[in-house]
C-alpha atoms as a PDB file:
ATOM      1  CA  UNK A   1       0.000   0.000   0.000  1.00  0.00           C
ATOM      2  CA  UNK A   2       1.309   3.691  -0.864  1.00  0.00           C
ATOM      3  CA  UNK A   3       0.794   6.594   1.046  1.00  0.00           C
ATOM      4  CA  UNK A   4      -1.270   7.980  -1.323  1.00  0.00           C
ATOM      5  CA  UNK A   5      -2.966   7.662  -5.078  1.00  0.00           C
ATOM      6  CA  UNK A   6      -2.424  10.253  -7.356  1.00  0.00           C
ATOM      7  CA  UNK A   7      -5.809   9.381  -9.083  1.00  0.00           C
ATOM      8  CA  UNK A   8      -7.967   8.588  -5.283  1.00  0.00           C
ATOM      9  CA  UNK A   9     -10.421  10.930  -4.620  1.00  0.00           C
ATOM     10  CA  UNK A  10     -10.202  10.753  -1.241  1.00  0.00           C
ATOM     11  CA  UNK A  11      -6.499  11.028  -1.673  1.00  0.00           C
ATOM     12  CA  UNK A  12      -6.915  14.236  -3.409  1.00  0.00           C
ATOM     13  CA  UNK A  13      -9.192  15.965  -0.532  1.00  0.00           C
ATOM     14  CA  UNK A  14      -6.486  14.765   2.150  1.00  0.00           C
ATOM     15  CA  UNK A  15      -4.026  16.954  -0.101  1.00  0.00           C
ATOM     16  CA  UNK A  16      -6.260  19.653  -0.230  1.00  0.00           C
ATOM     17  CA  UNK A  17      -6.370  19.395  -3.939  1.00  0.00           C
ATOM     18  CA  UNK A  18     -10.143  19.082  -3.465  1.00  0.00           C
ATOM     19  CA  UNK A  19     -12.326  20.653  -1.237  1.00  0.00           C
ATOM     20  CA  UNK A  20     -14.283  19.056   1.608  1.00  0.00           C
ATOM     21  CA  UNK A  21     -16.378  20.303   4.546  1.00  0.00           C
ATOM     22  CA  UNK A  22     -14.186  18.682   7.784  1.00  0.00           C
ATOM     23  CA  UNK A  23     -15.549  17.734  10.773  1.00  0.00           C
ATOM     24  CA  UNK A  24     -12.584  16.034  12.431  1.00  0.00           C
ATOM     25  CA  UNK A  25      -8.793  15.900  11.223  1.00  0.00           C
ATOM     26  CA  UNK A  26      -5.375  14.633  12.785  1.00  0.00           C
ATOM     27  CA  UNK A  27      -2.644  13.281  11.565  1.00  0.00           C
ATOM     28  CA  UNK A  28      -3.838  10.148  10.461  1.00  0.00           C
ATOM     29  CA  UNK A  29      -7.866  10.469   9.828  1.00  0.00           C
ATOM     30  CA  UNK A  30      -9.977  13.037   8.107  1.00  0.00           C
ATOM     31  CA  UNK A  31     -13.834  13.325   8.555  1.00  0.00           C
ATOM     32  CA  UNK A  32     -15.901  15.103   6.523  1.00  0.00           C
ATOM     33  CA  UNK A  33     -19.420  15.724   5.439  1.00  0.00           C
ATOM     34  CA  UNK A  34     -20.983  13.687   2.289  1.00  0.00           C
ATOM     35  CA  UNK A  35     -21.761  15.450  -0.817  1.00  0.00           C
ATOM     36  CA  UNK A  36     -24.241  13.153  -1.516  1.00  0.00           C
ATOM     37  CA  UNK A  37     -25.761  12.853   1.797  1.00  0.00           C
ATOM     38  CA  UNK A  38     -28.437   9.479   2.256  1.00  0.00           C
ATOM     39  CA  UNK A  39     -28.924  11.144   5.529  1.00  0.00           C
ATOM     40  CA  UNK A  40     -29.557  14.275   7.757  1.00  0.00           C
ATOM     41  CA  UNK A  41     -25.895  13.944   9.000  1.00  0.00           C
ATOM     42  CA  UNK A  42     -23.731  11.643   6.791  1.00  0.00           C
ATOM     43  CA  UNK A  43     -19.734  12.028   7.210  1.00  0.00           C
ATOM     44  CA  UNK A  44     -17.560  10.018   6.000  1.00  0.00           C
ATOM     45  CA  UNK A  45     -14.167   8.811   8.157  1.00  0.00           C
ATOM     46  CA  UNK A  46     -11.129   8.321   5.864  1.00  0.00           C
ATOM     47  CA  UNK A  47      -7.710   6.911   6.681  1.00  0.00           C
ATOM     48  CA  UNK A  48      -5.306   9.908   5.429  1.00  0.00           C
ATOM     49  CA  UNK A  49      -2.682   6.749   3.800  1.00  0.00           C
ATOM     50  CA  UNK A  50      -4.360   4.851   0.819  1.00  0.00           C
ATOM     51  CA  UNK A  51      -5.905   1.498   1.609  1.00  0.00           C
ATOM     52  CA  UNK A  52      -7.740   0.609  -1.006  1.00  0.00           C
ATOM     53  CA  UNK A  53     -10.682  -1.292   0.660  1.00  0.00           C
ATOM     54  CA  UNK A  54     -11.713  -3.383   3.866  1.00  0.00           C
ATOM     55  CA  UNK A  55      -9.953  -6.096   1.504  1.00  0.00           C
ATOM     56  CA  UNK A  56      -7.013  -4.721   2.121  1.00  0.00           C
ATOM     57  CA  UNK A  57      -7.007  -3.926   5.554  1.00  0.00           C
ATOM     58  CA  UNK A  58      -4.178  -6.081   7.961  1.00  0.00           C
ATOM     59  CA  UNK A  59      -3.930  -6.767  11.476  1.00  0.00           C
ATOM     60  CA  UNK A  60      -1.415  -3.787  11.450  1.00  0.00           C
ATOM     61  CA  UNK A  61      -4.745  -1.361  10.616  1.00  0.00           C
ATOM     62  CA  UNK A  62      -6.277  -2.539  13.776  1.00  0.00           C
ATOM     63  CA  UNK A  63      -5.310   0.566  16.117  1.00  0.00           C
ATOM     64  CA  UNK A  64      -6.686   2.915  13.135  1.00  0.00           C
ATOM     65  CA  UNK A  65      -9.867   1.115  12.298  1.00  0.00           C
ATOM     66  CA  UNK A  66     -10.669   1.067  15.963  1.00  0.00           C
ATOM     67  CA  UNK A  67      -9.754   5.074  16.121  1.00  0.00           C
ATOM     68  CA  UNK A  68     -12.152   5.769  13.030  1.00  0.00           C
ATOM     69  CA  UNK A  69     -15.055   3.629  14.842  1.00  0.00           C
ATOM     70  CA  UNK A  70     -14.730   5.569  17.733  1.00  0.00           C
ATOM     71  CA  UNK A  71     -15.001   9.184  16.366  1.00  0.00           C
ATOM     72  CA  UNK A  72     -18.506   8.196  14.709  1.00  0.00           C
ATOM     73  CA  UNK A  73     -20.041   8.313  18.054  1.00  0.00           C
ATOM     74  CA  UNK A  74     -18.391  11.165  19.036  1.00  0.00           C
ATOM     75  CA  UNK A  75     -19.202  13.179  15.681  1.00  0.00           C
ATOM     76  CA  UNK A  76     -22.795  12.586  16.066  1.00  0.00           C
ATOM     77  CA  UNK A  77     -23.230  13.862  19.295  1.00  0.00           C
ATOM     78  CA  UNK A  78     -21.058  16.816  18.602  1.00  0.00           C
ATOM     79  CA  UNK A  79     -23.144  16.925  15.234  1.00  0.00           C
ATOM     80  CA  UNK A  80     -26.443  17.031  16.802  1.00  0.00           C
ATOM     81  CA  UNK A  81     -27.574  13.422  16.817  1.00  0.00           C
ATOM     82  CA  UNK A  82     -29.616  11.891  19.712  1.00  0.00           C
ATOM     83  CA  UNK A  83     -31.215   9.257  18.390  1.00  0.00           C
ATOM     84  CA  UNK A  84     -29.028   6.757  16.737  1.00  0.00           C
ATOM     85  CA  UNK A  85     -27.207   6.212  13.905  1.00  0.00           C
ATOM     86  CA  UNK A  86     -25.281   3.808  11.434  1.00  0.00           C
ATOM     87  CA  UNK A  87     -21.879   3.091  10.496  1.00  0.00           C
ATOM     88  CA  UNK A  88     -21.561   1.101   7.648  1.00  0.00           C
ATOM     89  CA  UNK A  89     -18.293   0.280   5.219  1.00  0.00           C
ATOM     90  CA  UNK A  90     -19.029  -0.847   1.542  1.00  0.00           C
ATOM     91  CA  UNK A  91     -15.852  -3.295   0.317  1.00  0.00           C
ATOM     92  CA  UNK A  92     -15.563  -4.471  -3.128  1.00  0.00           C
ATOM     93  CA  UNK A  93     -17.941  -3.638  -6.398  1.00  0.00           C
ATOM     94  CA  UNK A  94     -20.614  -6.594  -5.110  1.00  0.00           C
ATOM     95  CA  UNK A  95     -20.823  -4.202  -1.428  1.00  0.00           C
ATOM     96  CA  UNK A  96     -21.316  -1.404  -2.934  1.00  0.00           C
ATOM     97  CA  UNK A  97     -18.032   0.548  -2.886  1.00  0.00           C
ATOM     98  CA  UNK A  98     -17.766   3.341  -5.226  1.00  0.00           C
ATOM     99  CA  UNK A  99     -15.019   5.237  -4.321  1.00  0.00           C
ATOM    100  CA  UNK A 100     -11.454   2.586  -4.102  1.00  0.00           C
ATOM    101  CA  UNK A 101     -10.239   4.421  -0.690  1.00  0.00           C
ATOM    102  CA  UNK A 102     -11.301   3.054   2.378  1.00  0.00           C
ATOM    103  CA  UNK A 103     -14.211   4.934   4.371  1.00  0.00           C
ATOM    104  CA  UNK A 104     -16.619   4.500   7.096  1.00  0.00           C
ATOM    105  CA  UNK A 105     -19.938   6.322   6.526  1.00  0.00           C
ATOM    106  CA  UNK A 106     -21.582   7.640   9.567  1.00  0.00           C
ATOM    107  CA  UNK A 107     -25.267   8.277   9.119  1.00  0.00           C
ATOM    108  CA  UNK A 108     -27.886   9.531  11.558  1.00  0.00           C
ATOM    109  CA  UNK A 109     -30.706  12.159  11.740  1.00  0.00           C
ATOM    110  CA  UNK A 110     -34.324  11.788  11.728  1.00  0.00           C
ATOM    111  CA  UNK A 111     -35.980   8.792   9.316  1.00  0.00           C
ATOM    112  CA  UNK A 112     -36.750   8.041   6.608  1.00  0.00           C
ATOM    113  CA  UNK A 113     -33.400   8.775   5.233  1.00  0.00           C
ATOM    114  CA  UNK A 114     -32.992   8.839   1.225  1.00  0.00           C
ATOM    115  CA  UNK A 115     -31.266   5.327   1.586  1.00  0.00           C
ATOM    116  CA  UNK A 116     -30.397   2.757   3.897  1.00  0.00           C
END
């Protein structure tokens, strides 16, 4: 895995090449809000290295997958959420996955949402 893609998406808005609307950023994740939200609140949680896709996560990701799971809760309260909300992970064309960097939607707000 390489630090970055040239041609990611995701890899670009880490770089600042594209613009995003953050909620959260260290040195090693970077939240921000959906621009195709299927909810009230939907951000998406990004490792700032490349990995690909779930399939490609290692035992060595543990510590950072763990990190990312935790700041959904936290971004949900902060973002207004009270009653609940989903974090989900789409891996591989068959689940889904549309953009080839991993991410961890976070989705709450009131129902019905657009999707999901």
């Amino acid at each position: 895995m390489s630090h970055s893609d040239p041609n990611c998406l995701f890899c670009k808005i880490v770089a600042g090449q594209i613009p995003s609307k953050k909620a959260y950023e260290d040195e090693d994740i970077l939240a921000f809000h959906d621009i195709h939200p299927w909810a009230p609140v939907h951000v998406l949680i990004i490792p700032k290295r490349h990995i690909a896709s779930m399939a490609d996560v290692t035992e060595a990701e543990g510590a950072l997958l763990g990190r990312m799971t935790a700041l959904g809760p936290r971004l949900m309260k902060e973002l207004g959420v009270t009653n609940g909300f989903r974090h989900v992970i789409n891996t591989g064309p068959d689940g889904g996955q549309e953009v080839y960097h991993l991410h961890l939607h976070v989705m709450g707000g009131p129902r019905p949402w657009l999707k999901g």
